[in-house]
Each structure stands twice: as C-alpha cells, then as structure tokens.
PDB file of N, CA and C in Angstrom:
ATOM      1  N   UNK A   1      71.237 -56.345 -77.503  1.00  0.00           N
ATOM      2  CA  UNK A   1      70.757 -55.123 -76.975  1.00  0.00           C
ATOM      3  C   UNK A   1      71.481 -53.981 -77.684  1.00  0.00           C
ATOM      4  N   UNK A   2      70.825 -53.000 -78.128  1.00  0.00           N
ATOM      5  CA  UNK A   2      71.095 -51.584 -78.772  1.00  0.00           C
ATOM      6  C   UNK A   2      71.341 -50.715 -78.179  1.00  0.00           C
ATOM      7  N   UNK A   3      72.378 -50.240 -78.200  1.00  0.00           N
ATOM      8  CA  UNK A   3      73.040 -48.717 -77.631  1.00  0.00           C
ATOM      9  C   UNK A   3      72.271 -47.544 -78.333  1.00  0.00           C
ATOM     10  N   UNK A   4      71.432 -46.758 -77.620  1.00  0.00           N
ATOM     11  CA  UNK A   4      71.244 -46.019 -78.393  1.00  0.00           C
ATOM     12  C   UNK A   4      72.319 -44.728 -78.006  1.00  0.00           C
ATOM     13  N   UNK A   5      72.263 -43.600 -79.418  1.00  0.00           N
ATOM     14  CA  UNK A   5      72.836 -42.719 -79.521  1.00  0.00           C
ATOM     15  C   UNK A   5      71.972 -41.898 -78.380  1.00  0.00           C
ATOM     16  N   UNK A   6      73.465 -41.322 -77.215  1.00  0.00           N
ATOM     17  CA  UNK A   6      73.162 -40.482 -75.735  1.00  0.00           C
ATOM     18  C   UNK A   6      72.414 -38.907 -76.606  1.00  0.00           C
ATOM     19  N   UNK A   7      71.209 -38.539 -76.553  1.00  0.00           N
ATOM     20  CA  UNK A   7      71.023 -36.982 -76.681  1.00  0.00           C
ATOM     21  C   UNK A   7      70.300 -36.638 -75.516  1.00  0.00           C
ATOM     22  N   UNK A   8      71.100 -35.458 -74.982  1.00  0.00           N
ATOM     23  CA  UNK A   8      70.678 -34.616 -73.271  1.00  0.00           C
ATOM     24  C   UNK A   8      69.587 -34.349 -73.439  1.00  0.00           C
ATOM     25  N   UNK A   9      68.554 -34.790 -72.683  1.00  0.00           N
ATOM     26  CA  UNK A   9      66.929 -34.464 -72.394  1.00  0.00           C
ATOM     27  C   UNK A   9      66.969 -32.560 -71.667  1.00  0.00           C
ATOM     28  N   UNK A  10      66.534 -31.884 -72.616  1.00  0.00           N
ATOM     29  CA  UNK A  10      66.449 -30.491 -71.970  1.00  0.00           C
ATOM     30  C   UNK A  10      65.636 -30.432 -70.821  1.00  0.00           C
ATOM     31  N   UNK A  11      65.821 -28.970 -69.959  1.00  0.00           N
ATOM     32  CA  UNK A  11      65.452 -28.833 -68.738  1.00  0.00           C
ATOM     33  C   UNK A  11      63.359 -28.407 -68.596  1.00  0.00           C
ATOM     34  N   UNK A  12      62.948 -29.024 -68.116  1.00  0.00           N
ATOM     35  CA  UNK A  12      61.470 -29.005 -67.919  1.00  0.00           C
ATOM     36  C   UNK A  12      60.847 -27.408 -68.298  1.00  0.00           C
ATOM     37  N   UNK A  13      59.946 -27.878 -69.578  1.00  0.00           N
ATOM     38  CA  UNK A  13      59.577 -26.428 -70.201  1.00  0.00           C
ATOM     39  C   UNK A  13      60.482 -26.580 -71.283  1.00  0.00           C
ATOM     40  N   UNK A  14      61.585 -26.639 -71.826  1.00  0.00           N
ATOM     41  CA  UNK A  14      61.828 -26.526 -72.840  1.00  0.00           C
ATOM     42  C   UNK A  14      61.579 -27.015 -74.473  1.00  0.00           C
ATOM     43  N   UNK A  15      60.952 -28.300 -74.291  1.00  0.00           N
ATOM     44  CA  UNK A  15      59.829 -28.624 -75.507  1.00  0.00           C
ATOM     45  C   UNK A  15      58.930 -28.231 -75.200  1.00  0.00           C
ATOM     46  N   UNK A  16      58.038 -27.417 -75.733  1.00  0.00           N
ATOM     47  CA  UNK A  16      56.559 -27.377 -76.642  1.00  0.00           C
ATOM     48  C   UNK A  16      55.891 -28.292 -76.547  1.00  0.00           C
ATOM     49  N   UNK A  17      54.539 -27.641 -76.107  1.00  0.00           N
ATOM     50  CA  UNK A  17      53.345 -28.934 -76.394  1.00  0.00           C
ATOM     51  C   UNK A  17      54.159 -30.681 -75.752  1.00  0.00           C
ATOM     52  N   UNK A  18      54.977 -30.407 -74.649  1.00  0.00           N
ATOM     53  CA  UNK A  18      55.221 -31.860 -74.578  1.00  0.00           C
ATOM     54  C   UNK A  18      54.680 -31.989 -73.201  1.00  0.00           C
ATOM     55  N   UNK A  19      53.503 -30.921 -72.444  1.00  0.00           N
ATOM     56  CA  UNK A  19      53.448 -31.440 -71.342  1.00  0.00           C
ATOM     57  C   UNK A  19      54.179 -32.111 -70.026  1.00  0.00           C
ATOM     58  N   UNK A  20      54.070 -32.337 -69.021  1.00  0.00           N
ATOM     59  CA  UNK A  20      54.322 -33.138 -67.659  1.00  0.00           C
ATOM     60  C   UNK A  20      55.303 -33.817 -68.343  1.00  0.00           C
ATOM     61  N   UNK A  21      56.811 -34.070 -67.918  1.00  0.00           N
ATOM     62  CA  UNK A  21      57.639 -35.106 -68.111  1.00  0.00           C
ATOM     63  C   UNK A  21      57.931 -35.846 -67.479  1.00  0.00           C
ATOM     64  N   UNK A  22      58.341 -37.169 -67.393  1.00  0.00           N
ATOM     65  CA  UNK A  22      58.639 -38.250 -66.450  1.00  0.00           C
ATOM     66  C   UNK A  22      59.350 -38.031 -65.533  1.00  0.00           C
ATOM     67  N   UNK A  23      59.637 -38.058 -64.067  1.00  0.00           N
ATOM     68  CA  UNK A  23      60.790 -37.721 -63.410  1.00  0.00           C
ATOM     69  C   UNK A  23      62.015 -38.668 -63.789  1.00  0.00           C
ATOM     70  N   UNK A  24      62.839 -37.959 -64.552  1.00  0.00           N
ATOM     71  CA  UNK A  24      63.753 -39.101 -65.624  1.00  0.00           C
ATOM     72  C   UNK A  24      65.097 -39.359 -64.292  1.00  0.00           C
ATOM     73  N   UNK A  25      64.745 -38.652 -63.022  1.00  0.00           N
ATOM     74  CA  UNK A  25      65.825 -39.083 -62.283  1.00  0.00           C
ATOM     75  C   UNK A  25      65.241 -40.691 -61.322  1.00  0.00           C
ATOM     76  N   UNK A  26      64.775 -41.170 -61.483  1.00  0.00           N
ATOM     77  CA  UNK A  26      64.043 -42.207 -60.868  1.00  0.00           C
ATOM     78  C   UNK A  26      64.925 -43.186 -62.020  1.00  0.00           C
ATOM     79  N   UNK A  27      64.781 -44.348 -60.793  1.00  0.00           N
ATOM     80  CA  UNK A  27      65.705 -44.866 -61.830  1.00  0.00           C
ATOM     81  C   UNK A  27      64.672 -46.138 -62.759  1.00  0.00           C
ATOM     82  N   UNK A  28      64.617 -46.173 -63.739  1.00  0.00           N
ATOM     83  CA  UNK A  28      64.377 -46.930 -65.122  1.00  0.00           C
ATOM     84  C   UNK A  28      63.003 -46.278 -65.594  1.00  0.00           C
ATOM     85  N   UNK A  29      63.119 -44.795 -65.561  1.00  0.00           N
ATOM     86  CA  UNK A  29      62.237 -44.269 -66.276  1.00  0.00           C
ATOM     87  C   UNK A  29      63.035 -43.269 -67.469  1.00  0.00           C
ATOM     88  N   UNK A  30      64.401 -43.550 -67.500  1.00  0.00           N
ATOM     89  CA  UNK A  30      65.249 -42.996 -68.178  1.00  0.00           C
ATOM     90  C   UNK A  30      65.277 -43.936 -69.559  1.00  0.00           C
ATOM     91  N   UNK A  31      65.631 -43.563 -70.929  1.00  0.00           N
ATOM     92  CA  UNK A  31      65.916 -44.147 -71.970  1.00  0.00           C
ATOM     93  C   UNK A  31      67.164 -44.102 -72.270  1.00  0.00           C
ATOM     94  N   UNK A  32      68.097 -43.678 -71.597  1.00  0.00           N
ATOM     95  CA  UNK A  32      69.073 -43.476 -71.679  1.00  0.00           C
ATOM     96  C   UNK A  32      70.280 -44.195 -71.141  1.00  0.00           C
ATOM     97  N   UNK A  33      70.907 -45.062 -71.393  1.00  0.00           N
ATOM     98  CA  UNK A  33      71.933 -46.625 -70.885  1.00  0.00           C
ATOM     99  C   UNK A  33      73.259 -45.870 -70.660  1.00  0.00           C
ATOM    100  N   UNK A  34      73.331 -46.175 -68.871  1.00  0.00           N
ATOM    101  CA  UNK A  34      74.070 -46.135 -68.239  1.00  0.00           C
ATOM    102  C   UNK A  34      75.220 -47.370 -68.350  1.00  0.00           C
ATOM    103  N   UNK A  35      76.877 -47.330 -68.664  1.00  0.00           N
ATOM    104  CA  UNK A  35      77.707 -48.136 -68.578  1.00  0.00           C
ATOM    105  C   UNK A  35      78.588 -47.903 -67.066  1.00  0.00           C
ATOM    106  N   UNK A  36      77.593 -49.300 -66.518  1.00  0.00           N
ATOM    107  CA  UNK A  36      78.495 -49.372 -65.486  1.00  0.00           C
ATOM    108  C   UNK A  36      79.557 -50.176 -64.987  1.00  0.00           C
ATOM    109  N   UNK A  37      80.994 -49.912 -64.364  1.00  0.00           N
ATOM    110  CA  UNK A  37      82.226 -50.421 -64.816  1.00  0.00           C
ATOM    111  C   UNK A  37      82.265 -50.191 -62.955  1.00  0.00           C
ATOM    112  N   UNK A  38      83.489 -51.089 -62.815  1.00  0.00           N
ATOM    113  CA  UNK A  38      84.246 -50.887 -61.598  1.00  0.00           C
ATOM    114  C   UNK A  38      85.545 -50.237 -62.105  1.00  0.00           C
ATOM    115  N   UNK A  39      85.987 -49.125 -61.583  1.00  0.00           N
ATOM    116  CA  UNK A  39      87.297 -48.587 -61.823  1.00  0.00           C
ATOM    117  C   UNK A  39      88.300 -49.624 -61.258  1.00  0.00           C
ATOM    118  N   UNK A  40      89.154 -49.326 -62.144  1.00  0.00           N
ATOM    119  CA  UNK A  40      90.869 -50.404 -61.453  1.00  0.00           C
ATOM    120  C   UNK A  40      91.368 -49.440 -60.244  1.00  0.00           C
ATOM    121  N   UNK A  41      92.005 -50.215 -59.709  1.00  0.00           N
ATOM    122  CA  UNK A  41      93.049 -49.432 -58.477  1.00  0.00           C
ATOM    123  C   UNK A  41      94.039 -49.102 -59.493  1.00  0.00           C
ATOM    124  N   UNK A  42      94.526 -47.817 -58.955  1.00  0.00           N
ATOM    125  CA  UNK A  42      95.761 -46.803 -59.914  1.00  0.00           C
ATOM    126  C   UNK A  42      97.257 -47.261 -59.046  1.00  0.00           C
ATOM    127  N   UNK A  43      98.088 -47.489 -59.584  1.00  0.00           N
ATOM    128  CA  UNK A  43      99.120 -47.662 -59.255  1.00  0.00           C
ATOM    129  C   UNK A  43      99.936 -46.649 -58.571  1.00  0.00           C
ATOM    130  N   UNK A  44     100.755 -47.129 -57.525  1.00  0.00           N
ATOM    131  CA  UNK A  44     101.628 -46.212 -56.719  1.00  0.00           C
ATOM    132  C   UNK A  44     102.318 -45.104 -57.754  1.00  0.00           C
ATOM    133  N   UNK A  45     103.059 -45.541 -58.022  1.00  0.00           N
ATOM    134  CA  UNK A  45     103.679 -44.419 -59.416  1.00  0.00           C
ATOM    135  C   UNK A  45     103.065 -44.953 -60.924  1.00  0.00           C
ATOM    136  N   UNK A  46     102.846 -43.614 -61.280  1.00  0.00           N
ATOM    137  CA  UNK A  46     102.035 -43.836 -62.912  1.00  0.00           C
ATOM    138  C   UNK A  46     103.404 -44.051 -63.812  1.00  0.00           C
ATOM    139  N   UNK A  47     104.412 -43.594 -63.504  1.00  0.00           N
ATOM    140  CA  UNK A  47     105.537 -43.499 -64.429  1.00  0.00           C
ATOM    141  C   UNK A  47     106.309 -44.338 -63.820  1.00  0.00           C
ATOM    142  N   UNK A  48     106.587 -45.041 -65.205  1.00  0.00           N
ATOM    143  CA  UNK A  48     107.750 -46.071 -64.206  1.00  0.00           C
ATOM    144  C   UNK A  48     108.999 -45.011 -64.731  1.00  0.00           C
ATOM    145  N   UNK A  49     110.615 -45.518 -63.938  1.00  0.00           N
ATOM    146  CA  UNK A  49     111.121 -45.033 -63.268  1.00  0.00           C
ATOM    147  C   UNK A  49     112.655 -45.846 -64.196  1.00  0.00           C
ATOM    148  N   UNK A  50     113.350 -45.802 -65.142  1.00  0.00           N
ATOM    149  CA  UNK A  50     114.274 -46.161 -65.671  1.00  0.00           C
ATOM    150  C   UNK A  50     115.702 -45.798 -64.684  1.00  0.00           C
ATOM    151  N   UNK A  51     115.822 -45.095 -63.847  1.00  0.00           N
ATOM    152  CA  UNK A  51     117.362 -45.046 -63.129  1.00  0.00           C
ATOM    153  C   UNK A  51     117.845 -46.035 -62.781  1.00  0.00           C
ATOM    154  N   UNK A  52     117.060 -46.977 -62.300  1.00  0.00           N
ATOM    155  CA  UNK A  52     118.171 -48.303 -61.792  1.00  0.00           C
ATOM    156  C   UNK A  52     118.861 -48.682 -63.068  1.00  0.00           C
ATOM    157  N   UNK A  53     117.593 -49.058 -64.080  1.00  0.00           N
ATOM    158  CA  UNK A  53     118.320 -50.123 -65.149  1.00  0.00           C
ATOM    159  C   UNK A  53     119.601 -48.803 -65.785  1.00  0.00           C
ATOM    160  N   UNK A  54     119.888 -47.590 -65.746  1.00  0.00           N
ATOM    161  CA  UNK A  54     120.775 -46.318 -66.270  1.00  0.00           C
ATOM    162  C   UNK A  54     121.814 -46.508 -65.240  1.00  0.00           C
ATOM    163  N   UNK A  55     121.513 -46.467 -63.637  1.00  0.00           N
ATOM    164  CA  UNK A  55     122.621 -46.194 -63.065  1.00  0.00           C
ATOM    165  C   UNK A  55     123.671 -47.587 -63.470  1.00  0.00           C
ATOM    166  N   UNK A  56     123.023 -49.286 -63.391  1.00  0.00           N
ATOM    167  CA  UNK A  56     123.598 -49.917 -63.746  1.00  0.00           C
ATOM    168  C   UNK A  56     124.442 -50.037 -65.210  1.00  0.00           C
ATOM    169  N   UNK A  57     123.868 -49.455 -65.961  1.00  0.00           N
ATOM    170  CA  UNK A  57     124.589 -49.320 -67.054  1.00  0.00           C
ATOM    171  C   UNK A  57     126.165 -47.857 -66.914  1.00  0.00           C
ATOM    172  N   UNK A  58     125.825 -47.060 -66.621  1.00  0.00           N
ATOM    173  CA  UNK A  58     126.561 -46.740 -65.949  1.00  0.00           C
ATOM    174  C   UNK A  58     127.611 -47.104 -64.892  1.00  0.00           C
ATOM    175  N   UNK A  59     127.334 -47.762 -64.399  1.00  0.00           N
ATOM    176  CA  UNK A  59     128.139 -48.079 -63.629  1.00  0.00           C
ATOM    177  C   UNK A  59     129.046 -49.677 -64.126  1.00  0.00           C
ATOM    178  N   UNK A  60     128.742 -49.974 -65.278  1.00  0.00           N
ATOM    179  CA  UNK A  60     129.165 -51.223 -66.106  1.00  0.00           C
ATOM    180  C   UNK A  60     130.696 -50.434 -67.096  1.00  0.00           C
ATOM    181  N   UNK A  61     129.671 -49.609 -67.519  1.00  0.00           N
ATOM    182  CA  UNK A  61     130.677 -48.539 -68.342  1.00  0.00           C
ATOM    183  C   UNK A  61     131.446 -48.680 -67.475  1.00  0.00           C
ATOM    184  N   UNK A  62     131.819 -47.785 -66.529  1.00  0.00           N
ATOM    185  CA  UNK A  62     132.711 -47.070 -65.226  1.00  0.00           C
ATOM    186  C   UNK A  62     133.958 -48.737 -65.211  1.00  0.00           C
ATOM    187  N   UNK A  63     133.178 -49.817 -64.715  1.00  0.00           N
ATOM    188  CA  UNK A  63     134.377 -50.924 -64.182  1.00  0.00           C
ATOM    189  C   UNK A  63     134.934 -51.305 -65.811  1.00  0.00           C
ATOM    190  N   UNK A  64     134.029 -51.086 -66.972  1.00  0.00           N
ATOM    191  CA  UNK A  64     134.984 -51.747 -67.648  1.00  0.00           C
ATOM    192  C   UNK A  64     136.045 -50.787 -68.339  1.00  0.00           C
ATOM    193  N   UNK A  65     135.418 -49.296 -68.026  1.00  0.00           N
ATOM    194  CA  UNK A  65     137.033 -48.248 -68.639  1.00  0.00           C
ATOM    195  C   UNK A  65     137.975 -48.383 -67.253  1.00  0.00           C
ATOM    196  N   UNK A  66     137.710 -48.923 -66.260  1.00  0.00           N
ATOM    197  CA  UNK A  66     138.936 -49.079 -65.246  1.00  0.00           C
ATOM    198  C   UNK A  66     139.561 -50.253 -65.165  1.00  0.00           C
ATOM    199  N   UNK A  67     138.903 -51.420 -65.533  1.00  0.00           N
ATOM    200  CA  UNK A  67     139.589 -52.330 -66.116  1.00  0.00           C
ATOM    201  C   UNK A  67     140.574 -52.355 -67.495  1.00  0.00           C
ATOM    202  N   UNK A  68     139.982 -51.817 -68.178  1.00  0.00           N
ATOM    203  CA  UNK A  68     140.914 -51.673 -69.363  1.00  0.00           C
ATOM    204  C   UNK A  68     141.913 -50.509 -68.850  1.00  0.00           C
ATOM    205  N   UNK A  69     141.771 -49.138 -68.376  1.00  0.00           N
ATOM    206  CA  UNK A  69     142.989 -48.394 -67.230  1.00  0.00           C
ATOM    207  C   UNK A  69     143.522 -49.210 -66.644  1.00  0.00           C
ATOM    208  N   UNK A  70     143.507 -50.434 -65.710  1.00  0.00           N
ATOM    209  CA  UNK A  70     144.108 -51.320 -64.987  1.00  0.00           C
ATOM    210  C   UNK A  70     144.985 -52.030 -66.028  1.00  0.00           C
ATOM    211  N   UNK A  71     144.806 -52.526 -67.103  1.00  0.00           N
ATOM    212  CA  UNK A  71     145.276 -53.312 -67.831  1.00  0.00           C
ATOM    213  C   UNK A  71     146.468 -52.340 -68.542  1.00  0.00           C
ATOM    214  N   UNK A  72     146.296 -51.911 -69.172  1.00  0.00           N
ATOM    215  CA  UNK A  72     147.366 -50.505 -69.759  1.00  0.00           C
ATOM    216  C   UNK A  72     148.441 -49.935 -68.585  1.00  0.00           C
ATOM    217  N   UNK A  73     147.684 -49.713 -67.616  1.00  0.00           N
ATOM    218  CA  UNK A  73     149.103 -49.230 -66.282  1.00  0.00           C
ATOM    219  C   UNK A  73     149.759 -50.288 -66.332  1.00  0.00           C
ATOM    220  N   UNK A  74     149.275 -51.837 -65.543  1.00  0.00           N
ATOM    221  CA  UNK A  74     149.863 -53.124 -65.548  1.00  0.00           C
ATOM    222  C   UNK A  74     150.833 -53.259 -66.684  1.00  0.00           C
ATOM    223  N   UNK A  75     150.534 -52.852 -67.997  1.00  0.00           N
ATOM    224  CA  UNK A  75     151.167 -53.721 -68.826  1.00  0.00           C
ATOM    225  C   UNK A  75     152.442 -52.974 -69.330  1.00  0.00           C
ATOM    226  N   UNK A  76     152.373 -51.535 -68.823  1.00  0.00           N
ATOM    227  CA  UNK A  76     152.998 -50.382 -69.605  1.00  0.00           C
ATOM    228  C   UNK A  76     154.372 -50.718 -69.081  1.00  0.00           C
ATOM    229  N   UNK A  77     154.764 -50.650 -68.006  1.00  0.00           N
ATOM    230  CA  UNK A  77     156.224 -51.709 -66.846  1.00  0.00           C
ATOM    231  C   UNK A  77     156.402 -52.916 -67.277  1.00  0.00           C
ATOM    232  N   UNK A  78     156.228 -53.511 -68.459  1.00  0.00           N
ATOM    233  CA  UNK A  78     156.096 -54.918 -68.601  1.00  0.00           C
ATOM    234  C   UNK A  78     155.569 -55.871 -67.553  1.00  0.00           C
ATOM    235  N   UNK A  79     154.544 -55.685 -67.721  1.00  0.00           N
ATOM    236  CA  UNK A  79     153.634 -56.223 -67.063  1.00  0.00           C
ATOM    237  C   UNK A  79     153.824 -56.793 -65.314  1.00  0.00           C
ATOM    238  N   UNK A  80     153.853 -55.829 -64.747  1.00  0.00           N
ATOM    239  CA  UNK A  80     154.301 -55.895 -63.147  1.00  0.00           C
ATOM    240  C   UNK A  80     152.870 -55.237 -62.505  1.00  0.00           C
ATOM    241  N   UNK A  81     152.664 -55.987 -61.690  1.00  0.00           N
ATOM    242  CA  UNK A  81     151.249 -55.528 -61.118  1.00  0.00           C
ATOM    243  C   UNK A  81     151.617 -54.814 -60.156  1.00  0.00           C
ATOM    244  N   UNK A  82     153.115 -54.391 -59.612  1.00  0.00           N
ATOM    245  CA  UNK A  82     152.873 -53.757 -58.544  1.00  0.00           C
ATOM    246  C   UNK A  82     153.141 -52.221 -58.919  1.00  0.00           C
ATOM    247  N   UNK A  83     152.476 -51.945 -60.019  1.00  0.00           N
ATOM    248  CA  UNK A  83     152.760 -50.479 -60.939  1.00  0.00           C
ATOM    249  C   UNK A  83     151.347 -49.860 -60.431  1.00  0.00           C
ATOM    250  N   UNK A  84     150.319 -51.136 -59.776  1.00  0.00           N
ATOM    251  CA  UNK A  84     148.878 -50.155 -59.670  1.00  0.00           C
ATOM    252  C   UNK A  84     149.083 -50.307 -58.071  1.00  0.00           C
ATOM    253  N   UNK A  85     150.074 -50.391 -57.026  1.00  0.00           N
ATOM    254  CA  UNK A  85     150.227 -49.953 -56.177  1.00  0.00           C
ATOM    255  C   UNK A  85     150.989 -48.314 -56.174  1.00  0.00           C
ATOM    256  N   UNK A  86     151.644 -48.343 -57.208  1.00  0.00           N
ATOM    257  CA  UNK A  86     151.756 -46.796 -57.631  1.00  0.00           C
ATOM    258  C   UNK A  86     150.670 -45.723 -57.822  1.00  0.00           C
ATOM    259  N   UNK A  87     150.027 -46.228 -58.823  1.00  0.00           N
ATOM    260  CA  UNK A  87     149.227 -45.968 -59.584  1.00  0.00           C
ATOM    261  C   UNK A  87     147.640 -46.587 -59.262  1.00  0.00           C
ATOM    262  N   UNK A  88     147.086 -46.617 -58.036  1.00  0.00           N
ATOM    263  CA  UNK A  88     145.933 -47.284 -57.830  1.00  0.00           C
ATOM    264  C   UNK A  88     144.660 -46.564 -58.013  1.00  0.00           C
ATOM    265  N   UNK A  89     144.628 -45.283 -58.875  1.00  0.00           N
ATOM    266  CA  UNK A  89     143.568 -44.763 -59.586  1.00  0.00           C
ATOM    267  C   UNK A  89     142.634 -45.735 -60.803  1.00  0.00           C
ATOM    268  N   UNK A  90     142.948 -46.573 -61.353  1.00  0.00           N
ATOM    269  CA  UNK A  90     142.121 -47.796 -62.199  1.00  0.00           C
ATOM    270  C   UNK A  90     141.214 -48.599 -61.198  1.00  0.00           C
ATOM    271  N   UNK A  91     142.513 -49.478 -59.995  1.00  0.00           N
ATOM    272  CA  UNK A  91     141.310 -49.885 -59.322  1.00  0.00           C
ATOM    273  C   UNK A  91     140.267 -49.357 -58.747  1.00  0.00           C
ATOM    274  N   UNK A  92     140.522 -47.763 -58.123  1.00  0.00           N
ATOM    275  CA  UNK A  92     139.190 -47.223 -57.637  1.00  0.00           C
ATOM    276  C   UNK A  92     138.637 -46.919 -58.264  1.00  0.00           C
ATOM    277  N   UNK A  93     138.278 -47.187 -59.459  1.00  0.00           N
ATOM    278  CA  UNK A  93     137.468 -46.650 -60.661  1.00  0.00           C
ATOM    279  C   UNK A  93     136.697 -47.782 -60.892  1.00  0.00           C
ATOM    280  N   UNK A  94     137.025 -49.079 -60.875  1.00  0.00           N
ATOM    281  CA  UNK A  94     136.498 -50.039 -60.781  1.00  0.00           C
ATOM    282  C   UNK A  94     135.944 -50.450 -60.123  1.00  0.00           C
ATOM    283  N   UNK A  95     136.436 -50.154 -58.814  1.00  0.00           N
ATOM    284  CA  UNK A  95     135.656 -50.721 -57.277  1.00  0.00           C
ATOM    285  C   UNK A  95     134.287 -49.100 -57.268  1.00  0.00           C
ATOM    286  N   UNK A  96     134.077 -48.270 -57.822  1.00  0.00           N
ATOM    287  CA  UNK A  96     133.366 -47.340 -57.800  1.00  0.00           C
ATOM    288  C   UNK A  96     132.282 -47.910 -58.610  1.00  0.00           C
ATOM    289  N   UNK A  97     132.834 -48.468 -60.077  1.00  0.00           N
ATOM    290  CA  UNK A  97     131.644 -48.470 -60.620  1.00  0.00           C
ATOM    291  C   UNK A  97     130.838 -49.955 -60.296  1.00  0.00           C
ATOM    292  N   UNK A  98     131.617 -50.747 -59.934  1.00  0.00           N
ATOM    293  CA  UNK A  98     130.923 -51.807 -59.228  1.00  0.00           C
ATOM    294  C   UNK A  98     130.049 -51.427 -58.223  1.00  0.00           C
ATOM    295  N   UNK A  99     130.380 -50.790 -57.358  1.00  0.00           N
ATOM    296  CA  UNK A  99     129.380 -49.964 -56.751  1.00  0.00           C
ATOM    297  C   UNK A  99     128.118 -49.801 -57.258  1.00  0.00           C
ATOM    298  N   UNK A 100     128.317 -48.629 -58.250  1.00  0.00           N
ATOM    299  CA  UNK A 100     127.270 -47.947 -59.060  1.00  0.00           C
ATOM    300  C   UNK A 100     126.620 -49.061 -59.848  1.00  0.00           C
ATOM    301  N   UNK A 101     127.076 -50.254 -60.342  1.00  0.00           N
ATOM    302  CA  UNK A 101     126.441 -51.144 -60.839  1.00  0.00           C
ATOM    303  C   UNK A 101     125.589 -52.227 -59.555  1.00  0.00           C
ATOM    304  N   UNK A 102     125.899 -52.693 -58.924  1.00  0.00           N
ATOM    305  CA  UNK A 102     125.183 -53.026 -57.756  1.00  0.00           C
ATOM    306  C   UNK A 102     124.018 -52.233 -57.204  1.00  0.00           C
ATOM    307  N   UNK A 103     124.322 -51.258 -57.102  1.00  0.00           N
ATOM    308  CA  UNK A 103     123.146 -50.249 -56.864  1.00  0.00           C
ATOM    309  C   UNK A 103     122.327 -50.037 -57.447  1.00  0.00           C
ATOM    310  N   UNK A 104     123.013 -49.867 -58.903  1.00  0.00           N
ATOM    311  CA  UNK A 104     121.495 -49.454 -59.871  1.00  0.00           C
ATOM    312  C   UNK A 104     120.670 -51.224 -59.941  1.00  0.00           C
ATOM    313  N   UNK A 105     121.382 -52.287 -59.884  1.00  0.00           N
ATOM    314  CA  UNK A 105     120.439 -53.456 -59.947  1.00  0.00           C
ATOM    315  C   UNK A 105     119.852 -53.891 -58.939  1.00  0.00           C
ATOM    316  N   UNK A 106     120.005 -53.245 -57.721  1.00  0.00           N
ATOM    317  CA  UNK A 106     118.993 -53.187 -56.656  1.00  0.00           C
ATOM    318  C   UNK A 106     117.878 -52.165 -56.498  1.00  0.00           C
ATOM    319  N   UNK A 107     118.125 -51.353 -57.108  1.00  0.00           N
ATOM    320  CA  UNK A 107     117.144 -50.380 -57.342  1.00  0.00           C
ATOM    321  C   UNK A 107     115.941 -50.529 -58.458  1.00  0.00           C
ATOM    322  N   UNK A 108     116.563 -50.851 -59.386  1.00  0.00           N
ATOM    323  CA  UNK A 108     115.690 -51.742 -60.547  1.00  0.00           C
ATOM    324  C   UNK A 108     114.878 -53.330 -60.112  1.00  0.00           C
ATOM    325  N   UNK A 109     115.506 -54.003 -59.281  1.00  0.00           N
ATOM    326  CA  UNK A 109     114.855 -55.353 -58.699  1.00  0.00           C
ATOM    327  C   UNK A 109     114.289 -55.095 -57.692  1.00  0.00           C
ATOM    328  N   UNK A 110     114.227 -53.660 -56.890  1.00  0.00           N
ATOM    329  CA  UNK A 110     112.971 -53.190 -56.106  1.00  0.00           C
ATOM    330  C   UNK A 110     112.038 -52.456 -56.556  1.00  0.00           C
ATOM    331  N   UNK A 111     111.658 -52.009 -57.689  1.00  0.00           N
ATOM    332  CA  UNK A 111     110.645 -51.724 -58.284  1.00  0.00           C
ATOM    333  C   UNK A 111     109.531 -52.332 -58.024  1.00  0.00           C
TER     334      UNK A 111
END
C-alpha cells in the first residue's frame, strides 16, 4: 500500500469549474491516509534525576578523606588510637559521609 504525498484539500469554492465536492469529512470518502497509533503512557518524571548516584559519590569522597584524616592523626603519636579521642574530628567526617553515602544509594535504588 502507497502513502500518498498529504496536500490540504482547499475550502469549498476554491477550485474552478470543480463543482459539488464530496463531503470529505465522512469517513472513507477522503483520499487522504490517516496514521493511526495508540499514544504511550508518559512517565512520572521526563527527566531522570542523577542526585542519588552524586550524593553517593559524594559522600564516598567525604569517608575516604576522613579515613585517610583518621589515619594521619592515629599515626602522627606513633600510632596510639587514643589521639582520635582527642582529636575525634576524622571520625565524624566519616560517620557523616557514610551517611551521605547511604542516602544517596537509597535514593538512587528508589527511583
């Protein structure tokens, strides 16, 4: 079957000498091929949404510069761990970004 090329049928009276025209709104008195489709259902959000998989990365960064801070305080006393009871700014940096990493991979696995 041949597609023909769509040209708009002008409004009644506008050809010459063409007389009475078909009522081209009736349906299959038209020459003209209609494509008919079922539309898809549109998705809740059109844009997906990259923060989870960012905050987790972020928040990966975060535990491993407080781990390596943890490691450098620890080691700077020859190696006495009870220097980050002094000094327990590394671990909350760590326990933060663990956080922030947990979060962003729940946020990303609820998508």
């Amino acid at each position: 079957m041949a597609i023909r090329n769509y040209q708009p049928r002008p409004q009644r009276g506008g050809w010459k000498n063409r007389g009475e025209e078909w009522p081209y709104e009736r349906e299959g008195y038209s020459d003209t091929q209609v494509v008919a489709y079922a539309a898809a259902p549109l998705k809740e959000t059109a844009v997906p949404s990259n923060r989870g998989r960012s905050e987790a990365f972020i928040g990966s960064l975060l535990t491993g510069a407080g781990a390596i801070w943890a490691a450098w305080v620890a080691s700077g006393s020859g190696f006495s761990p009870s220097a980050l009871t002094l000094n327990s700014h590394p671990i909350e940096l760590t326990g933060i970004g663990i956080l922030i990493w947990l979060y962003g991979k729940y946020k990303a696995q609820a998508r």
